[in-house]
PDB file of N, CA and C in Angstrom:
ATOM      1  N   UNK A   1       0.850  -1.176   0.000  1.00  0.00           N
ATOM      2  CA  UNK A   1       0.000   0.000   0.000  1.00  0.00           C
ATOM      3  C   UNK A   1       0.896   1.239   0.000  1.00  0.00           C
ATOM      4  N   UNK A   2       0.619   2.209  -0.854  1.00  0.00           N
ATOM      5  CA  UNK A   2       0.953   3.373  -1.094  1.00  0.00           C
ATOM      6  C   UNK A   2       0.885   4.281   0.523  1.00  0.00           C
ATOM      7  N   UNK A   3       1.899   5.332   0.821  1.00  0.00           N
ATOM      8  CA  UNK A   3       2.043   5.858   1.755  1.00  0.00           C
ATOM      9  C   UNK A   3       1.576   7.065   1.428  1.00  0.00           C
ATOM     10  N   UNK A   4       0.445   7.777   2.153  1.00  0.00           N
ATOM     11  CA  UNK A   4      -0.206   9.099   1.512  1.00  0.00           C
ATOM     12  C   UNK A   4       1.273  10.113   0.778  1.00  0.00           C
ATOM     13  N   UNK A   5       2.155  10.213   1.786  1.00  0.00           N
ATOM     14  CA  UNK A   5       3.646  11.075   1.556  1.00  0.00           C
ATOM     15  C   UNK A   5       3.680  11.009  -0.301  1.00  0.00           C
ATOM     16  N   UNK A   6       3.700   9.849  -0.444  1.00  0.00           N
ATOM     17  CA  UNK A   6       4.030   9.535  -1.937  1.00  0.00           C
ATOM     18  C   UNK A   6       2.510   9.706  -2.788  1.00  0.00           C
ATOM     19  N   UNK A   7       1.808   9.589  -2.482  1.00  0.00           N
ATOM     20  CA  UNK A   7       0.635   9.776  -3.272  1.00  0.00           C
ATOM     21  C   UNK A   7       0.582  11.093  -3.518  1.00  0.00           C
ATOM     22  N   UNK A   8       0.684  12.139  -2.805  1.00  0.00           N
ATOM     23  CA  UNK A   8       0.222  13.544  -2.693  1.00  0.00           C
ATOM     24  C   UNK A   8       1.135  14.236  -3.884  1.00  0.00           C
ATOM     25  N   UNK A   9       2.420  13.357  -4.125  1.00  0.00           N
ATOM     26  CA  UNK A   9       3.899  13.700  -5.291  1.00  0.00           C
ATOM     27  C   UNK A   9       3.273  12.700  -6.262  1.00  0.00           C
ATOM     28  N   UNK A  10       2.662  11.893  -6.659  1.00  0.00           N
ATOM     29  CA  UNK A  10       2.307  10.663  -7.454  1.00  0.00           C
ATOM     30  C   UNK A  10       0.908  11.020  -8.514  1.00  0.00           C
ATOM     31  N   UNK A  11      -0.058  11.632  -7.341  1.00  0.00           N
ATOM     32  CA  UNK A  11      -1.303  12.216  -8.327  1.00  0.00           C
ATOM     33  C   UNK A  11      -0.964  13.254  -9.294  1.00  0.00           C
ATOM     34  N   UNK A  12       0.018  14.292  -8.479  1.00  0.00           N
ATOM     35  CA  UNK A  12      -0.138  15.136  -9.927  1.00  0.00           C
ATOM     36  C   UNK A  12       0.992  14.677 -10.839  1.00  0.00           C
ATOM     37  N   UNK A  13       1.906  14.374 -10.767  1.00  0.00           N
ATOM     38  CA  UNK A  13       2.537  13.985 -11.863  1.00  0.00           C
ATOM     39  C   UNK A  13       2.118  13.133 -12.740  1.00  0.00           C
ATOM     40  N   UNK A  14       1.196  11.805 -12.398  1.00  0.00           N
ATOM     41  CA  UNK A  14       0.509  11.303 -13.440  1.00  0.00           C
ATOM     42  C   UNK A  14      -0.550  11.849 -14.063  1.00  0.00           C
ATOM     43  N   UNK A  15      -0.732  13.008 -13.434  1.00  0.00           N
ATOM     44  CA  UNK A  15      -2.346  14.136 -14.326  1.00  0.00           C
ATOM     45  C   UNK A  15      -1.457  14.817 -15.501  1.00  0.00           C
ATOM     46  N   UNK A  16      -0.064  14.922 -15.250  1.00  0.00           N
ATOM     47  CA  UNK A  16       0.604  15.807 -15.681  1.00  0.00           C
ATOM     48  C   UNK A  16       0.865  15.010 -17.092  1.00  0.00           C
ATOM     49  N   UNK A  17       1.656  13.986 -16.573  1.00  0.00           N
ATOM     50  CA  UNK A  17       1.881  13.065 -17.933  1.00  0.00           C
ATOM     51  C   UNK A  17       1.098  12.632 -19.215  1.00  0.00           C
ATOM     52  N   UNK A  18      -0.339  12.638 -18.287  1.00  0.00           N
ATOM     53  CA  UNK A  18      -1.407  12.332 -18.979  1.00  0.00           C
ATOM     54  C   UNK A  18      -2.150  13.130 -19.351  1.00  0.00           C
ATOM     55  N   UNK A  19      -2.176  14.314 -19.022  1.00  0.00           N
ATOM     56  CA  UNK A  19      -2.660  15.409 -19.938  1.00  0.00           C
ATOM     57  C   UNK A  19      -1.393  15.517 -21.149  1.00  0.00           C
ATOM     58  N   UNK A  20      -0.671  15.336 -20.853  1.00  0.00           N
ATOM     59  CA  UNK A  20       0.408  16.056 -22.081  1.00  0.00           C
ATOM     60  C   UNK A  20       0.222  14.527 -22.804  1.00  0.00           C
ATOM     61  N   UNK A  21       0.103  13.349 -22.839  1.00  0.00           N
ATOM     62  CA  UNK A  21      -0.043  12.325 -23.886  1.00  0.00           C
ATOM     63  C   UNK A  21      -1.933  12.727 -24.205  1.00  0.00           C
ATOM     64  N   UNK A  22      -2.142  12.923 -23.849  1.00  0.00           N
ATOM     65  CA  UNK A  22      -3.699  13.355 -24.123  1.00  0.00           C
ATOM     66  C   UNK A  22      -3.428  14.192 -25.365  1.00  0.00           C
ATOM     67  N   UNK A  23      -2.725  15.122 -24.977  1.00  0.00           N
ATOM     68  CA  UNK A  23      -3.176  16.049 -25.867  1.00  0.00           C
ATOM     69  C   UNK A  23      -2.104  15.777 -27.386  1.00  0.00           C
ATOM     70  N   UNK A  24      -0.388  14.676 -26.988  1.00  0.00           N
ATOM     71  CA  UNK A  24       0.023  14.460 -28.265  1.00  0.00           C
ATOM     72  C   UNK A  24      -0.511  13.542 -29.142  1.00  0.00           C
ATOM     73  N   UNK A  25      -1.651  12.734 -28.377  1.00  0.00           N
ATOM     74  CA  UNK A  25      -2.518  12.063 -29.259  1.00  0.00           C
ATOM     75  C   UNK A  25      -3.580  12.824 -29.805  1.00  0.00           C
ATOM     76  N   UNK A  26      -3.569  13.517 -29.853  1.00  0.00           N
ATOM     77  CA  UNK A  26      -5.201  14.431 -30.040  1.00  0.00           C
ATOM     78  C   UNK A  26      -4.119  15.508 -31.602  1.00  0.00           C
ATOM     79  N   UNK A  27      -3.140  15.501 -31.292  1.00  0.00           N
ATOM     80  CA  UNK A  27      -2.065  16.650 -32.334  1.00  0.00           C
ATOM     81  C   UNK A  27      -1.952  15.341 -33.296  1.00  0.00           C
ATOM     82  N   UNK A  28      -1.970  14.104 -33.139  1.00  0.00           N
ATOM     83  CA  UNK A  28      -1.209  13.537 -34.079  1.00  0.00           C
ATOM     84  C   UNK A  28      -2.168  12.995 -34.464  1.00  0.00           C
ATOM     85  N   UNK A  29      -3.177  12.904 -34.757  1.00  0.00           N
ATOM     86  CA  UNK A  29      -4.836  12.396 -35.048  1.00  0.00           C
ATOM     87  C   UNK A  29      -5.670  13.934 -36.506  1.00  0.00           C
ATOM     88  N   UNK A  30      -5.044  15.335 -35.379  1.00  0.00           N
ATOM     89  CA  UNK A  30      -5.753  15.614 -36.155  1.00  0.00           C
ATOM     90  C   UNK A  30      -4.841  16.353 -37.392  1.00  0.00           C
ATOM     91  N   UNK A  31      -3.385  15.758 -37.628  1.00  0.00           N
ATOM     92  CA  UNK A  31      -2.212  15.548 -38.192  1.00  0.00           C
ATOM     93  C   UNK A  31      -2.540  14.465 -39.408  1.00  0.00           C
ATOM     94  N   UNK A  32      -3.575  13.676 -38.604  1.00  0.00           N
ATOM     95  CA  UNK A  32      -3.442  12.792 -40.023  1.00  0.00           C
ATOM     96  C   UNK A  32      -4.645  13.058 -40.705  1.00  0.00           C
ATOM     97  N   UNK A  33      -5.600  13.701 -39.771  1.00  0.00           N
ATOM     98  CA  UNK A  33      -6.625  14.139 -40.290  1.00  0.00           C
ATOM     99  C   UNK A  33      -6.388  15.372 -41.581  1.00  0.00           C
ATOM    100  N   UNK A  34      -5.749  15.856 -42.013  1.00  0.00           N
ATOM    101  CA  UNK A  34      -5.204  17.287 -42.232  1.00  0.00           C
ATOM    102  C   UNK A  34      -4.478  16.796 -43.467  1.00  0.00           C
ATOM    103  N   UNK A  35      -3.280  16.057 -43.247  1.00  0.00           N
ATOM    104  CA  UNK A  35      -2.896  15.074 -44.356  1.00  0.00           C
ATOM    105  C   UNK A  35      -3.825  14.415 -45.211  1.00  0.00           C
ATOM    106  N   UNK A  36      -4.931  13.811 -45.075  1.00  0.00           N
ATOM    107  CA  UNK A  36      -5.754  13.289 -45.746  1.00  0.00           C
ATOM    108  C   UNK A  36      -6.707  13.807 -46.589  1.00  0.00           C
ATOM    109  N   UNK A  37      -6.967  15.207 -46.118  1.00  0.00           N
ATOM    110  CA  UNK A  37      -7.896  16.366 -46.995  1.00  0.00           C
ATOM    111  C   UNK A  37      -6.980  17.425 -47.655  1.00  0.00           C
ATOM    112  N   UNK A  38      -5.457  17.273 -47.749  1.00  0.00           N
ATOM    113  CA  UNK A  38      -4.838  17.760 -49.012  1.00  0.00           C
ATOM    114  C   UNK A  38      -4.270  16.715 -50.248  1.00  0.00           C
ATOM    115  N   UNK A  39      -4.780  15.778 -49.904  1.00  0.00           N
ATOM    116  CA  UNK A  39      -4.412  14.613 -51.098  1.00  0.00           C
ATOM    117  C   UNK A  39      -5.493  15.237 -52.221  1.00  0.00           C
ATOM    118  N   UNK A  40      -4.583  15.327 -53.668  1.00  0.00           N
ATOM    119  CA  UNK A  40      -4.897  16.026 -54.508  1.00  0.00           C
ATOM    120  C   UNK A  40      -6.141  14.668 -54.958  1.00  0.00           C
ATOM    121  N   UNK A  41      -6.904  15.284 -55.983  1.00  0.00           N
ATOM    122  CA  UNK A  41      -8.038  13.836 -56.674  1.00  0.00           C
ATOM    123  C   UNK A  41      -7.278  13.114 -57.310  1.00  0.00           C
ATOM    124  N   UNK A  42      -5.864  13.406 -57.761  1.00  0.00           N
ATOM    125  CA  UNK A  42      -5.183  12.447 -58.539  1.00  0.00           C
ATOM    126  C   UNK A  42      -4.730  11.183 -57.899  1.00  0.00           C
ATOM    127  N   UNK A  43      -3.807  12.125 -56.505  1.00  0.00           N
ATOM    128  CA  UNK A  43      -3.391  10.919 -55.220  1.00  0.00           C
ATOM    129  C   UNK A  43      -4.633  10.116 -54.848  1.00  0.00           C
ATOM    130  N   UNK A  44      -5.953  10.914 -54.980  1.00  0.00           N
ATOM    131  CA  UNK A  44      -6.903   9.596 -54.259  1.00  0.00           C
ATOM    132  C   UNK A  44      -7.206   8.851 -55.385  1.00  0.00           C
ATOM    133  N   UNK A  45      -7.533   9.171 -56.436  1.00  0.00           N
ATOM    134  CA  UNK A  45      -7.815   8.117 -57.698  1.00  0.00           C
ATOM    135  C   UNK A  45      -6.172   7.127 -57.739  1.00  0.00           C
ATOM    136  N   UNK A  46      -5.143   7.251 -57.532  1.00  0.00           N
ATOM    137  CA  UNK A  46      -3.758   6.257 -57.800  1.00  0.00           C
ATOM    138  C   UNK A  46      -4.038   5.448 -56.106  1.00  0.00           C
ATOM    139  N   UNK A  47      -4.774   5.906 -55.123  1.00  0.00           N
ATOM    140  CA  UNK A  47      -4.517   5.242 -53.742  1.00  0.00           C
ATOM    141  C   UNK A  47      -5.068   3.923 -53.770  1.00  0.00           C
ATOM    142  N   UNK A  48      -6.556   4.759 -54.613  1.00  0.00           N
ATOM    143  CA  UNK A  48      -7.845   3.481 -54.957  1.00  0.00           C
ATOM    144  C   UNK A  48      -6.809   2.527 -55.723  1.00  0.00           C
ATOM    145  N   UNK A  49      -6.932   3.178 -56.844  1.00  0.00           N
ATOM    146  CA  UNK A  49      -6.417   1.763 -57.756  1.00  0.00           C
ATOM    147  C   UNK A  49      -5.213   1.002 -57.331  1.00  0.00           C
ATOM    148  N   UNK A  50      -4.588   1.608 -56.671  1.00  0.00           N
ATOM    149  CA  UNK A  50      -3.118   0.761 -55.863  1.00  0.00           C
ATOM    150  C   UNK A  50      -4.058   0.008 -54.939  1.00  0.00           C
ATOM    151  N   UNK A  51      -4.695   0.202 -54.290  1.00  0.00           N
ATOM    152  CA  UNK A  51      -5.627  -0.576 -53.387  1.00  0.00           C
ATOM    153  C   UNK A  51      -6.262  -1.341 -54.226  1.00  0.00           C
ATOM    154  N   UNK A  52      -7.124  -1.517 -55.122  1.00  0.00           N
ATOM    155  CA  UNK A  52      -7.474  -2.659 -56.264  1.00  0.00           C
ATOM    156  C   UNK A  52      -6.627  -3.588 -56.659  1.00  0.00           C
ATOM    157  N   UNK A  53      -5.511  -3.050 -57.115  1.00  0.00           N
ATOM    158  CA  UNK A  53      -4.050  -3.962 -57.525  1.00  0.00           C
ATOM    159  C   UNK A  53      -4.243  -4.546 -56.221  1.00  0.00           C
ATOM    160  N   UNK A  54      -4.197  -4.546 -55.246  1.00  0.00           N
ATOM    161  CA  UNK A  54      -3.438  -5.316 -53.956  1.00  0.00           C
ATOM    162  C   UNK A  54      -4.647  -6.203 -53.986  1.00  0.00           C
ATOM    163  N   UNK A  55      -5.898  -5.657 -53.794  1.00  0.00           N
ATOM    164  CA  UNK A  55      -7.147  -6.888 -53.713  1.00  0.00           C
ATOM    165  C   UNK A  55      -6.994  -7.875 -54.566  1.00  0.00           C
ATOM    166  N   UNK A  56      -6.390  -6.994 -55.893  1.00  0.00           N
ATOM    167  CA  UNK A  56      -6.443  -8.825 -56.712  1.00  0.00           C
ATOM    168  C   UNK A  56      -5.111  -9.363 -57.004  1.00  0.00           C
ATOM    169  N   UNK A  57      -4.077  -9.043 -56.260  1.00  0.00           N
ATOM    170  CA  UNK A  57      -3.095  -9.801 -55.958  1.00  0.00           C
ATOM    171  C   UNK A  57      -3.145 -10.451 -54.768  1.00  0.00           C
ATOM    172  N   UNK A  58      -3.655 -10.239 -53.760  1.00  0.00           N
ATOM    173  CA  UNK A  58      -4.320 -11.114 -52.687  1.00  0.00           C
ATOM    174  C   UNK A  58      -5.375 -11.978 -52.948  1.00  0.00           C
ATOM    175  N   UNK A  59      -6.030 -12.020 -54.312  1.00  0.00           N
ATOM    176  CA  UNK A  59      -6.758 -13.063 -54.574  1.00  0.00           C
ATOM    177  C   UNK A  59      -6.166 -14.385 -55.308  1.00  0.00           C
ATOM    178  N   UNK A  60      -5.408 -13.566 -56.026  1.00  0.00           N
ATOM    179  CA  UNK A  60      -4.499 -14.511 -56.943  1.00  0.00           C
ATOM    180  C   UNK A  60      -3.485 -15.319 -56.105  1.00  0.00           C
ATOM    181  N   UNK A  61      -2.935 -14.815 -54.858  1.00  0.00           N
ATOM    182  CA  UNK A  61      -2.046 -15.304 -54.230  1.00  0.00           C
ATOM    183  C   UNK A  61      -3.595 -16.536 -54.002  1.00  0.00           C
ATOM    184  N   UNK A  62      -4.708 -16.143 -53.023  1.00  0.00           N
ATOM    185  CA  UNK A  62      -5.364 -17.251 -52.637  1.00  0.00           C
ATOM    186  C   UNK A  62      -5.884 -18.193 -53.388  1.00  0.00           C
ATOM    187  N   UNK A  63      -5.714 -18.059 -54.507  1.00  0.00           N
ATOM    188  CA  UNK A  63      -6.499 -19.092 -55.431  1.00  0.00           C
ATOM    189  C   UNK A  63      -3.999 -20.380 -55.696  1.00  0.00           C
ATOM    190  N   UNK A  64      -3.852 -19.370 -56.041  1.00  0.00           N
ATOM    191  CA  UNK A  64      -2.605 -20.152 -56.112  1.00  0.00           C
ATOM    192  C   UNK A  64      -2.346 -21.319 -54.603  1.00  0.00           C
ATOM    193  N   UNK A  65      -2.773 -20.576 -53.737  1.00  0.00           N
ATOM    194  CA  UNK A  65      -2.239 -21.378 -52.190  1.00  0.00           C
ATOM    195  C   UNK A  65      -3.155 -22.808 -52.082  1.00  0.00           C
ATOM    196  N   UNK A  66      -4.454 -22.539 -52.659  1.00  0.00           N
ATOM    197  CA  UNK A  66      -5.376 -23.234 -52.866  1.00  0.00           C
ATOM    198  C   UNK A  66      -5.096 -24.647 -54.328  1.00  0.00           C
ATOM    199  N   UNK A  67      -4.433 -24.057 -55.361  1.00  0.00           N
ATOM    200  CA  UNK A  67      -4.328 -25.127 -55.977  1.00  0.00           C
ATOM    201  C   UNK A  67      -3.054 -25.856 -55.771  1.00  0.00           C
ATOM    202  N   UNK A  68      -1.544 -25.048 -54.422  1.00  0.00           N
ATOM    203  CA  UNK A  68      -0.825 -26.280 -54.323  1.00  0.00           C
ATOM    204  C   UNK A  68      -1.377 -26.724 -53.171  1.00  0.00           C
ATOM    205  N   UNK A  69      -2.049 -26.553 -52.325  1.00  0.00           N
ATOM    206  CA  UNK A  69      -2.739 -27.559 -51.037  1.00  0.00           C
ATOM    207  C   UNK A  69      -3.409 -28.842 -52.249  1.00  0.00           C
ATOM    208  N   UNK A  70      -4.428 -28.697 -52.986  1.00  0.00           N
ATOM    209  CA  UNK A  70      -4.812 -29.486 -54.085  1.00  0.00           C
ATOM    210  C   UNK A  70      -3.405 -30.788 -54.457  1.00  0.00           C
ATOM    211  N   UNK A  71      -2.506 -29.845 -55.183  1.00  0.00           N
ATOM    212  CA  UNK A  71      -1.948 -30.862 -56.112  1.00  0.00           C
ATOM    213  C   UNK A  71      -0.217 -31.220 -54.898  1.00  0.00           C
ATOM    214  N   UNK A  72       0.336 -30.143 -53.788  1.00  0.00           N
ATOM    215  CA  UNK A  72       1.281 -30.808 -53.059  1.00  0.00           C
ATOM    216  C   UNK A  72       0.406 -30.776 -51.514  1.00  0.00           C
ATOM    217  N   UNK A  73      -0.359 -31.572 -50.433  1.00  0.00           N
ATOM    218  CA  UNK A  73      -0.771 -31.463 -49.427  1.00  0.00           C
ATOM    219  C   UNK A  73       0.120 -30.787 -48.748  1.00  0.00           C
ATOM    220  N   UNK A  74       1.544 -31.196 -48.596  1.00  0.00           N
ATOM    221  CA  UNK A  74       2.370 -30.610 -47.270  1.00  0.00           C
ATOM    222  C   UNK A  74       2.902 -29.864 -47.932  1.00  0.00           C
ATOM    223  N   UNK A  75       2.562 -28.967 -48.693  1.00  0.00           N
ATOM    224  CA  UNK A  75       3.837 -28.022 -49.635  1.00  0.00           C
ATOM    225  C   UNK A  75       4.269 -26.740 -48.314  1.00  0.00           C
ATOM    226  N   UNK A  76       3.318 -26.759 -47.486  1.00  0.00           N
ATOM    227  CA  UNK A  76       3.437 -25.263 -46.377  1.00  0.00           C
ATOM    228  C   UNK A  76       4.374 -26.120 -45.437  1.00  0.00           C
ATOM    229  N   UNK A  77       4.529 -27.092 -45.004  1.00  0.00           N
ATOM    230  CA  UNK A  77       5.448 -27.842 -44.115  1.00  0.00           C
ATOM    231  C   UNK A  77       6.973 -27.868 -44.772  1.00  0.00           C
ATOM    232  N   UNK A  78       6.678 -28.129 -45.692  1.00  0.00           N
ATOM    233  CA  UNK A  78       8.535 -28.411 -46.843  1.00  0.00           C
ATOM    234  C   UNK A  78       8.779 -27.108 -46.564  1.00  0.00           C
ATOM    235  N   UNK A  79       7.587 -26.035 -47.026  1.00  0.00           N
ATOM    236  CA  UNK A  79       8.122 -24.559 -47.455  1.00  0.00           C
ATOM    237  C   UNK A  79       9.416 -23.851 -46.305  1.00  0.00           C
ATOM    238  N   UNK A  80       8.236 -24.482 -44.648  1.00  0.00           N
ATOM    239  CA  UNK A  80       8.827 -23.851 -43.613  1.00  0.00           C
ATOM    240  C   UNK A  80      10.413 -24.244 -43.095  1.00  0.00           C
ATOM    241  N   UNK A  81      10.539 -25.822 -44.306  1.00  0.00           N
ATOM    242  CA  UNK A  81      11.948 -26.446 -43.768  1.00  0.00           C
ATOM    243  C   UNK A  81      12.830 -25.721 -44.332  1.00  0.00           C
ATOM    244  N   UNK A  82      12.485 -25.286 -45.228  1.00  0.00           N
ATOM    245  CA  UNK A  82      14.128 -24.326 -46.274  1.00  0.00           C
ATOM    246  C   UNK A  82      14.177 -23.052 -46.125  1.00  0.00           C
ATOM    247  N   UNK A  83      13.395 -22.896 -45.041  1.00  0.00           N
ATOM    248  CA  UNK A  83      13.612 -21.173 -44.839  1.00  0.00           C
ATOM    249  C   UNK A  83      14.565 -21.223 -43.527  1.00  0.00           C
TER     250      UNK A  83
END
């Protein structure tokens, strides 16, 4: 158990700490907020379609993972031995 002596030095310094992370989370939020509404229409039309590319390279990866489970069962077991 805490000794009042130390509590009375303990409360405010953790109000202290925690107002000041309070508020560098609150700067770096509305930092990204701010960043995001000067992306020109060009950057958001290339973000989308870079984001499309990735959806269907994450599909293609899953359809590939899917036909060597099919044609090698343990191919993910071998894979993990040669790495």
């Amino acid at each position: 158990m805490l000794r009042p002596e130390i509590l009375v030095f303990m409360i405010p310094i953790i109000a202290i700490v925690m107002g000041i992370g309070s508020g560098m989370l609150k700067m770096h939020y509305k930092h990204k907020e701010r960043m995001m509404n000067h992306m020109s229409g060009d950057q958001i039309a290339e973000l989308d379609q870079m984001s499309k590319i990735a959806d269907i390279l994450d599909q293609r990866v899953n359809v590939l993972e899917r036909i060597l489970d099919d044609e090698v069962p343990n191919w993910r077991e071998n894979n993990d031995k040669t790495i």
